[in-house]
N, C-alpha and C. Protein backbone atom coordinates (compact mmCIF):
# COMPACT_ATOMS: atom_id res chain seq x y z
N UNK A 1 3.55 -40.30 -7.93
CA UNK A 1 3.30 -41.21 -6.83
C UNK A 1 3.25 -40.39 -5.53
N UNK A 2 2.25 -40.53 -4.89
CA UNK A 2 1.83 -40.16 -2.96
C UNK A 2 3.08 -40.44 -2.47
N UNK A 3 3.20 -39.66 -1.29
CA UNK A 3 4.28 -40.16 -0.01
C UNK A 3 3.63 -40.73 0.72
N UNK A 4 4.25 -42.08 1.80
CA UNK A 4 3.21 -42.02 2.42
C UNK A 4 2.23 -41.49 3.72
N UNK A 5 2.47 -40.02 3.49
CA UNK A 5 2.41 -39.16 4.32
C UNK A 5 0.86 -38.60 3.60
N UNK A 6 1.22 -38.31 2.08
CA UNK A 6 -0.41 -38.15 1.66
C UNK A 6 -1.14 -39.29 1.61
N UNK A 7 -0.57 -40.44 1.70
CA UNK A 7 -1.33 -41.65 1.85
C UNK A 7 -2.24 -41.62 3.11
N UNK A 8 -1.47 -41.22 4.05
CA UNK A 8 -2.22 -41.56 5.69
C UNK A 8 -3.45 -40.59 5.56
N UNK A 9 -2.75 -38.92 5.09
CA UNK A 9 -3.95 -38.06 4.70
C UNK A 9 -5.23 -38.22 4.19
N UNK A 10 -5.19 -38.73 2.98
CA UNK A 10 -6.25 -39.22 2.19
C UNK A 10 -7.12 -40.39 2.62
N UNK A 11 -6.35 -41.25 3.42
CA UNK A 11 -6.85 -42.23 3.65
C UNK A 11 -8.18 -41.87 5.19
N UNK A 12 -7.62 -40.81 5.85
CA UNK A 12 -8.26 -40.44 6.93
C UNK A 12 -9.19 -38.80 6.48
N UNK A 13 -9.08 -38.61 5.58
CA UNK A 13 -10.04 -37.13 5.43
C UNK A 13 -11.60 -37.66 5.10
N UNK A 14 -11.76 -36.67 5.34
CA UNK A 14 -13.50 -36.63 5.34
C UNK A 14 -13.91 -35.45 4.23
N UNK A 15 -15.02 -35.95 3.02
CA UNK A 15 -15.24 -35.05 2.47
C UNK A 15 -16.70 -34.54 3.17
N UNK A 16 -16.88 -33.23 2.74
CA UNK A 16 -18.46 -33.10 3.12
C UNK A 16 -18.83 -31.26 2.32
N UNK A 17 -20.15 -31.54 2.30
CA UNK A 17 -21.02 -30.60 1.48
C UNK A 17 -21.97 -29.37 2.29
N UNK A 18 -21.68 -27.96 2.24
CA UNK A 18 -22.20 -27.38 2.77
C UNK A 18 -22.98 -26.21 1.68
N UNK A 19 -24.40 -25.50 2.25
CA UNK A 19 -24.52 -24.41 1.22
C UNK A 19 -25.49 -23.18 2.47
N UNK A 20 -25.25 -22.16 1.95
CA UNK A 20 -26.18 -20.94 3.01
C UNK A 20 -26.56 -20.07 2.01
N UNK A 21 -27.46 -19.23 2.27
CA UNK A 21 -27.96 -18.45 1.47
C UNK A 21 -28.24 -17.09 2.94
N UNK A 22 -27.86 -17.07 3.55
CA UNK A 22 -27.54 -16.14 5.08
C UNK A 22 -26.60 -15.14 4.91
N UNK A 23 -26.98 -14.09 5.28
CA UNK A 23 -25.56 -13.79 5.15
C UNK A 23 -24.77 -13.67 6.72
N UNK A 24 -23.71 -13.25 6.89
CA UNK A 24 -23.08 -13.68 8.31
C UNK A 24 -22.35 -14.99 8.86
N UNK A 25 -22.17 -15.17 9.54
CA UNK A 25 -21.44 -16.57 9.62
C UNK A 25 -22.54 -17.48 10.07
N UNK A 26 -22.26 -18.54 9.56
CA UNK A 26 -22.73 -19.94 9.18
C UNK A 26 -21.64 -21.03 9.69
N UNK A 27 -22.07 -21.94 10.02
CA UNK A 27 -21.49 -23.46 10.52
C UNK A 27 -21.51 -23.93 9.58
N UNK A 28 -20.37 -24.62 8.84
CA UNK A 28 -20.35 -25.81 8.03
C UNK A 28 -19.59 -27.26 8.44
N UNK A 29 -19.16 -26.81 10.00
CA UNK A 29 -18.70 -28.31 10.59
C UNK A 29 -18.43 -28.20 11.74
N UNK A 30 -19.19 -28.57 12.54
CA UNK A 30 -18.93 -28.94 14.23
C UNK A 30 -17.68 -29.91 14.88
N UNK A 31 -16.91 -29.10 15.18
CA UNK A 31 -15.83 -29.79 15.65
C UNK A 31 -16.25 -30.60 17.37
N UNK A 32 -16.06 -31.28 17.37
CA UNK A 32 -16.24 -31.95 19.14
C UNK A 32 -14.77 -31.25 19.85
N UNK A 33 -15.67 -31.34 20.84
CA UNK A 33 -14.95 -30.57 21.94
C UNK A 33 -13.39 -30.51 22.17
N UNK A 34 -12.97 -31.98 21.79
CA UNK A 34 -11.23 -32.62 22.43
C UNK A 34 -10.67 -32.94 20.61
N UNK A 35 -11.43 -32.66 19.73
CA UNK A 35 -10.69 -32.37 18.15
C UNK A 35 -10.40 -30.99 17.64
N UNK A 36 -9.31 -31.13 16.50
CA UNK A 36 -8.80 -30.01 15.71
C UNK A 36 -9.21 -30.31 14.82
N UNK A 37 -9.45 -29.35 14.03
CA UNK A 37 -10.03 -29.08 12.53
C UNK A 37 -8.85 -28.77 11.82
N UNK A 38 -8.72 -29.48 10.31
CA UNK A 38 -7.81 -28.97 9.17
C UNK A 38 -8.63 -29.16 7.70
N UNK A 39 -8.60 -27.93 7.22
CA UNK A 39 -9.07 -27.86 5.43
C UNK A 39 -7.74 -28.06 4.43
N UNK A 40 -8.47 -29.64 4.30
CA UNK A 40 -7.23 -29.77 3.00
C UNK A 40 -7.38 -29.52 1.63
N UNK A 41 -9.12 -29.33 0.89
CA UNK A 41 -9.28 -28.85 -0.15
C UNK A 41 -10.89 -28.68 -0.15
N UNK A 42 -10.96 -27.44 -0.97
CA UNK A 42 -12.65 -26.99 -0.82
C UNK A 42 -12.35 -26.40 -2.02
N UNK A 43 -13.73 -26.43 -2.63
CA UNK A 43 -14.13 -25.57 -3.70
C UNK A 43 -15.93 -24.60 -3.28
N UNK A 44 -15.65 -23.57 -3.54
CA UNK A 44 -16.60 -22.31 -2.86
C UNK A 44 -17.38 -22.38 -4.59
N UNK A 45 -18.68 -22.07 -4.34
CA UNK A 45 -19.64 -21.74 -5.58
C UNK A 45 -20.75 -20.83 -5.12
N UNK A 46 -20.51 -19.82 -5.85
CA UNK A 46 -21.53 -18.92 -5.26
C UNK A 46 -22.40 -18.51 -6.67
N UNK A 47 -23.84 -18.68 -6.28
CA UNK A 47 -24.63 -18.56 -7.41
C UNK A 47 -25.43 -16.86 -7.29
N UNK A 48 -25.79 -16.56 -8.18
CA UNK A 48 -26.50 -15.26 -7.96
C UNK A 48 -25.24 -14.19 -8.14
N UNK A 49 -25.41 -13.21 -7.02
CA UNK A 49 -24.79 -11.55 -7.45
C UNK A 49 -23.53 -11.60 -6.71
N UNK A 50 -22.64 -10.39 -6.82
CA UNK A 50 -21.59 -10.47 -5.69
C UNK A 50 -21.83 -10.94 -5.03
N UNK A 51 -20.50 -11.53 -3.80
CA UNK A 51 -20.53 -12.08 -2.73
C UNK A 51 -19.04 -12.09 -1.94
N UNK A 52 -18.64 -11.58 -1.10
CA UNK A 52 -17.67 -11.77 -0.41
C UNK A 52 -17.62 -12.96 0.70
N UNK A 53 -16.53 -14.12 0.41
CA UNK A 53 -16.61 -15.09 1.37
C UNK A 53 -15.18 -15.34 2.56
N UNK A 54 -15.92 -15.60 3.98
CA UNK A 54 -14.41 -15.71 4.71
C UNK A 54 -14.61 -16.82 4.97
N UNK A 55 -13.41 -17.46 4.74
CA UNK A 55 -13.72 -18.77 5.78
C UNK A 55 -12.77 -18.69 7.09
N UNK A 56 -13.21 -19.81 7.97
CA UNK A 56 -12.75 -19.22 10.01
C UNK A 56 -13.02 -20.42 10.63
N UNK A 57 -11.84 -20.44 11.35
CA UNK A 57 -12.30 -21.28 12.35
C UNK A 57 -12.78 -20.41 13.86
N UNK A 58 -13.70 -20.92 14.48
CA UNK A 58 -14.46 -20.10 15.14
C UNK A 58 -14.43 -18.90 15.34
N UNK A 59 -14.02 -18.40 15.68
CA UNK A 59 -13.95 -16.66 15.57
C UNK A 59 -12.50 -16.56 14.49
N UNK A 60 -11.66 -16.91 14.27
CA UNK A 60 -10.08 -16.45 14.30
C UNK A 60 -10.36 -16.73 12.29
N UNK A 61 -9.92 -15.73 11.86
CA UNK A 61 -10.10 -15.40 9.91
C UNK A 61 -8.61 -16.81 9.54
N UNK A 62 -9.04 -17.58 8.89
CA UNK A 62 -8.11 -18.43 8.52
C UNK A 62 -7.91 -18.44 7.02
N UNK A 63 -8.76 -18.08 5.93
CA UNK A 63 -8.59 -17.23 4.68
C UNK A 63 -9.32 -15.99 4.72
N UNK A 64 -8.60 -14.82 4.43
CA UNK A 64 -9.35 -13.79 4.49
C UNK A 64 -10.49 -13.87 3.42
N UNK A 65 -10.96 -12.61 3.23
CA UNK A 65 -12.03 -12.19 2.39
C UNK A 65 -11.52 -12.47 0.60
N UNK A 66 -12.47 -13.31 0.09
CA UNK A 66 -12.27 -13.62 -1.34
C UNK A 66 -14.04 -13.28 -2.02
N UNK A 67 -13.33 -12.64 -3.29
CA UNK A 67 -14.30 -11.44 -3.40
C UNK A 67 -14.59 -12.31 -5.11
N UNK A 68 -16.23 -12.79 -5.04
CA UNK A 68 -16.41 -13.53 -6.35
C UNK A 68 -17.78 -12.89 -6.86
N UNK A 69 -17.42 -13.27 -8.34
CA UNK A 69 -18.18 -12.92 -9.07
C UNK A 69 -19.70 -13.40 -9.20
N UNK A 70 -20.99 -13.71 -9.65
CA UNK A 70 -22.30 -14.98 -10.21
C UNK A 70 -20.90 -15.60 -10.59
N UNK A 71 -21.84 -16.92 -9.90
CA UNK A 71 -21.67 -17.93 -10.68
C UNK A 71 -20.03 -18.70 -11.57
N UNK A 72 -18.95 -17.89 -10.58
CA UNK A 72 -17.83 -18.65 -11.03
C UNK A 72 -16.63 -19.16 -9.66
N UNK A 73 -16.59 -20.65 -9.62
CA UNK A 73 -16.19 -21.26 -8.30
C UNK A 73 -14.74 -20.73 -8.51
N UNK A 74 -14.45 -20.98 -6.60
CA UNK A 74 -12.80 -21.13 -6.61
C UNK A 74 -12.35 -22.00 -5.75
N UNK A 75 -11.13 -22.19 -6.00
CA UNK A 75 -10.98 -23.83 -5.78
C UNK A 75 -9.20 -23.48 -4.48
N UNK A 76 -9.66 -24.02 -3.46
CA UNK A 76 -8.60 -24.41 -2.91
C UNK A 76 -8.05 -25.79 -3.57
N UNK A 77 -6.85 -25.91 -4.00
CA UNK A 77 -6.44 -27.36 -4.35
C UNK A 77 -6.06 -27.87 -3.48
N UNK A 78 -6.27 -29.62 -3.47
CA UNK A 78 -5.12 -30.24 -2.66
C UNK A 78 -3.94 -30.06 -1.85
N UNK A 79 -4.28 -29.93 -0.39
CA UNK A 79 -2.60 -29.08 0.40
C UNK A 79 -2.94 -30.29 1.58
N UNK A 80 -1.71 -31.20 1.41
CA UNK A 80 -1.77 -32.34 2.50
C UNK A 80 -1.01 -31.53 4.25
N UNK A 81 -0.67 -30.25 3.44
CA UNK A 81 -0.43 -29.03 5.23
C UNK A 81 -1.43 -28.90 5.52
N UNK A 82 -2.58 -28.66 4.45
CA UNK A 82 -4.02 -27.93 5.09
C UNK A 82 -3.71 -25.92 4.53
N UNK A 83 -4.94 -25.98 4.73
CA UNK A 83 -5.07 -24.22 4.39
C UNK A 83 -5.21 -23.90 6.12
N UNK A 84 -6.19 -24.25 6.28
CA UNK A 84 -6.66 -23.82 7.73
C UNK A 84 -6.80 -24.95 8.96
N UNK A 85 -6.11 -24.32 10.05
CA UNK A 85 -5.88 -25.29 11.57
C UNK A 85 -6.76 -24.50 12.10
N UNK A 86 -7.93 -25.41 12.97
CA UNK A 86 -8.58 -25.02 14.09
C UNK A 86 -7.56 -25.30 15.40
N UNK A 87 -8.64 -24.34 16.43
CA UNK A 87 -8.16 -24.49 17.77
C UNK A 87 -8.64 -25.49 18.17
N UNK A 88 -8.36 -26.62 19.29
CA UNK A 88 -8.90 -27.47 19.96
C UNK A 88 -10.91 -27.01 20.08
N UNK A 89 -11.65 -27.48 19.18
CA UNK A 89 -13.16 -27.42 19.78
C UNK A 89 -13.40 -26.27 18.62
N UNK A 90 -12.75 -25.65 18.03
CA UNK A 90 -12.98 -24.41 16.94
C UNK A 90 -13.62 -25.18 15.76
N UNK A 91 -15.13 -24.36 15.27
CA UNK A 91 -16.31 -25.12 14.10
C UNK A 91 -15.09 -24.66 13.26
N UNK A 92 -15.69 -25.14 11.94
CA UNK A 92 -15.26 -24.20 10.62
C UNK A 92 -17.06 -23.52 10.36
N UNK A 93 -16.04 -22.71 9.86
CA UNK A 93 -17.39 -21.07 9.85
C UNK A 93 -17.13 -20.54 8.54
N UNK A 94 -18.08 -20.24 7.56
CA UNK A 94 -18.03 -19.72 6.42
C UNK A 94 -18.66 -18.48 6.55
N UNK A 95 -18.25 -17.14 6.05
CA UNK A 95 -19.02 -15.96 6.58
C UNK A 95 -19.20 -15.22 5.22
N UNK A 96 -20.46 -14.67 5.28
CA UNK A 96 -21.03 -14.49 3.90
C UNK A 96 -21.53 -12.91 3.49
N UNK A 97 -20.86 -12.23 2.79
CA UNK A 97 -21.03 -10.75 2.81
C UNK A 97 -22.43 -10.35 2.57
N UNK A 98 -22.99 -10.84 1.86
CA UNK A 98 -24.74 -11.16 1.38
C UNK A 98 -25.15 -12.02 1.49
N UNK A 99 -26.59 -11.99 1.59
CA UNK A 99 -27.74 -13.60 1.26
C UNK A 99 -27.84 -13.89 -0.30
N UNK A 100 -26.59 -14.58 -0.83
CA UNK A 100 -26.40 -15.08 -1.47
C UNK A 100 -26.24 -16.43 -1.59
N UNK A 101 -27.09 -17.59 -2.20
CA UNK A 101 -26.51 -18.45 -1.82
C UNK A 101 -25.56 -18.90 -2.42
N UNK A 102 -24.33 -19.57 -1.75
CA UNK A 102 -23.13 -20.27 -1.76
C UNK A 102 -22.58 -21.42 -1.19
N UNK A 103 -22.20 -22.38 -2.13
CA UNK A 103 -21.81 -23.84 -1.44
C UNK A 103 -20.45 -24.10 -1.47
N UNK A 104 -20.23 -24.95 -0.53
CA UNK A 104 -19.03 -25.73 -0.17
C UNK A 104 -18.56 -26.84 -0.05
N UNK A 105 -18.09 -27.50 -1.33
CA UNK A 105 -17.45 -29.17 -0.68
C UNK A 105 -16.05 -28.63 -0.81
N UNK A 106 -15.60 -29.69 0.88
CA UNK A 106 -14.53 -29.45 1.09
C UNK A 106 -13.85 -30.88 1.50
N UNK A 107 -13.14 -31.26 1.97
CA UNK A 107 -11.98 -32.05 2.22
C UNK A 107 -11.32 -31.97 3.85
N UNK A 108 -11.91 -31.94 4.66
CA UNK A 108 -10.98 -32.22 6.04
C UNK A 108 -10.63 -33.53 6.69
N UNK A 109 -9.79 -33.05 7.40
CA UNK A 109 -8.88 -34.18 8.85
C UNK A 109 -9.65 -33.33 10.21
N UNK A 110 -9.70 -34.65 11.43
CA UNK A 110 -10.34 -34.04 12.25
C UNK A 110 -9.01 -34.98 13.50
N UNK A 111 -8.56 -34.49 14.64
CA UNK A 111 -7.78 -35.53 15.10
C UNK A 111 -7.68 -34.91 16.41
N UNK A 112 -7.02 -35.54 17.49
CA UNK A 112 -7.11 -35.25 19.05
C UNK A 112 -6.65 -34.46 18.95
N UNK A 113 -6.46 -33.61 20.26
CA UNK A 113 -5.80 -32.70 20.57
C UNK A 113 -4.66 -32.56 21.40
């Protein structure tokens, strides 16, 4: 059974779907100006050859470098803390060692500041 602390969580997250084939950093969510960003669960899929992925909130490394193989995902699970806190107005940024393409559904909270 939820607390209802993951209740409020779940009840207010937003899922959403990103993919790049770029390499460098990429936008996968525009934060507005007077919100914070939090990743409560994503799963990364990268198709094709090596690929090193960071994910960031705007400039600042919030998981470092995770180093995947073709074609086998990895999975942040469920964390009602979050993996990663933006700064007030900070995107989330996926940064991509090659033009490989690689997708992202993830799981965030977005809330004042």
């Amino acid at each position: 059974m939820s607390s209802a602390v993951e209740q409020a969580i779940i009840k207010y997250a937003t899922s959403a779907s990103f993919s790049s084939s770029a390499s460098g950093d990429a936008t996968a969510l525009v934060v507005p100006d007077s919100k914070r960003f939090k990743l409560i669960s994503a799963i990364i899929s990268p198709s094709g050859g090596v690929n090193t992925v960071i994910l960031k909130t705007g400039a600042v490394t919030g998981i470092p470098a995770i180093d995947f193989a073709a074609d086998i995902p990895f999975v942040l699970s469920y964390n009602p803390a979050g993996w990663i806190f933006g700064a007030v107005g900070a995107d989330f940024i996926i940064n991509l060692s090659a033009a490989t393409a690689t997708g992202i559904n993830f799981t965030y909270m977005l809330w004042d500041s």
